[in-house]
Protein backbone atom coordinates (compact mmCIF):
# COMPACT_ATOMS: atom_id res chain seq x y z
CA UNK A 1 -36.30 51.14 69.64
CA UNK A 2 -37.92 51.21 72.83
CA UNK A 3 -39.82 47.63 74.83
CA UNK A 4 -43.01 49.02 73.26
CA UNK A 5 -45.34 46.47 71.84
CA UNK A 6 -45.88 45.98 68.28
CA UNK A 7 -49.91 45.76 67.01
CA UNK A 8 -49.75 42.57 65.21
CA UNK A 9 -52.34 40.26 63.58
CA UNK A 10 -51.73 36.35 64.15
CA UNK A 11 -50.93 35.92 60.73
CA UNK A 12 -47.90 38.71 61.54
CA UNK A 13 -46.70 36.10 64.23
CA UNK A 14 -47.10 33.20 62.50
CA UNK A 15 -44.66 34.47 59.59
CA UNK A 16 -42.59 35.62 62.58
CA UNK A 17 -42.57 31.59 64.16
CA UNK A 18 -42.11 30.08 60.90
CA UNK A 19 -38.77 32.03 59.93
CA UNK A 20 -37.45 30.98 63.23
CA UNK A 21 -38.26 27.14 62.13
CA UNK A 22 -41.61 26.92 63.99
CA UNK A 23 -44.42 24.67 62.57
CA UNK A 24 -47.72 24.09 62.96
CA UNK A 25 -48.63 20.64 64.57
CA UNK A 26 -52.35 21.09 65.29
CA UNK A 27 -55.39 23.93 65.34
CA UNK A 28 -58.09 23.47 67.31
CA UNK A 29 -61.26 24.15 64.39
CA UNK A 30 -60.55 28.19 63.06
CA UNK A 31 -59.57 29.62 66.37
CA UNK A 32 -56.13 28.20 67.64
CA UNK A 33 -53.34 26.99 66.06
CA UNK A 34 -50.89 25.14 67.91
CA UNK A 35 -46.45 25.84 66.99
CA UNK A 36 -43.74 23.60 67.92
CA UNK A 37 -39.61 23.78 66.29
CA UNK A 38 -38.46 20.59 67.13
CA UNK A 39 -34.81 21.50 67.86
CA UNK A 40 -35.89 22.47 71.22
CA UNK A 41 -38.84 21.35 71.80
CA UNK A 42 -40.83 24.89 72.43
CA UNK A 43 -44.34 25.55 71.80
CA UNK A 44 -47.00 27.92 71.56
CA UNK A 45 -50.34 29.01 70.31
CA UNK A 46 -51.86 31.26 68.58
CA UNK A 47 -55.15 32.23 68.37
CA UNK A 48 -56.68 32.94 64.79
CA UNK A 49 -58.93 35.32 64.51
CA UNK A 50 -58.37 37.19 61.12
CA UNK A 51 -57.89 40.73 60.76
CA UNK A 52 -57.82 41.45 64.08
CA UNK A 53 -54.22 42.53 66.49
CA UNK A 54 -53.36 40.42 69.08
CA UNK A 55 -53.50 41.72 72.69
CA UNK A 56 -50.48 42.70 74.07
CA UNK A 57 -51.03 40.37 76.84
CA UNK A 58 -51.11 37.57 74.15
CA UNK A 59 -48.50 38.51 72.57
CA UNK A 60 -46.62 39.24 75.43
CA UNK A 61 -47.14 34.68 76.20
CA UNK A 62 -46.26 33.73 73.06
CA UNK A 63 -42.92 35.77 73.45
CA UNK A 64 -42.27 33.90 76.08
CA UNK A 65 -43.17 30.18 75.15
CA UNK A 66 -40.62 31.33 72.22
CA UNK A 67 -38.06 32.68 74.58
CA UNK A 68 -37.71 35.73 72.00
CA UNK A 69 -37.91 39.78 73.55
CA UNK A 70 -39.72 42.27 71.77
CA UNK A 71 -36.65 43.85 69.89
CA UNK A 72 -35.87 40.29 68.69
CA UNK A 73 -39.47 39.90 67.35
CA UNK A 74 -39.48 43.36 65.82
CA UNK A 75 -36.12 42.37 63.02
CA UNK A 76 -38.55 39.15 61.75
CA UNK A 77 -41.16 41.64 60.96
């Protein structure tokens, strides 16, 4: 598969974070929610709007806070 983004909604990713032993430690009200795994101490966010896909750009951070590529993310879906 090629390094093209996937269109995913936040509850997508959030599925995604929680197999990999992510959990949520805080959301800010409806729109952010706030991941940590505490083997290693990584975090991100994710914003929560329902329904709607992420922007690539978004997605594209959390990736990274996660240290995970875009082939990796693609198996947890």
């Amino acid at each position: 598969m090629g390094s093209r983004f996937p269109a995913v909604t936040a509850k997508q990713v959030i599925r995604v974070l929680n197999q990999l032993g992510f959990r949520l430690t805080r959301q800010a009200g409806t729109s952010h929610a706030v991941y940590r795994r505490d083997s290693d101490n990584r975090r991100t966010i994710v914003p929560i709007h329902p329904g709607q896909i992420l922007k690539r750009k978004t997605l594209k951070a959390v990736l990274h806070d996660i240290a995970l590529s875009i082939e990796e993310f693609r198996k947890y879906l």
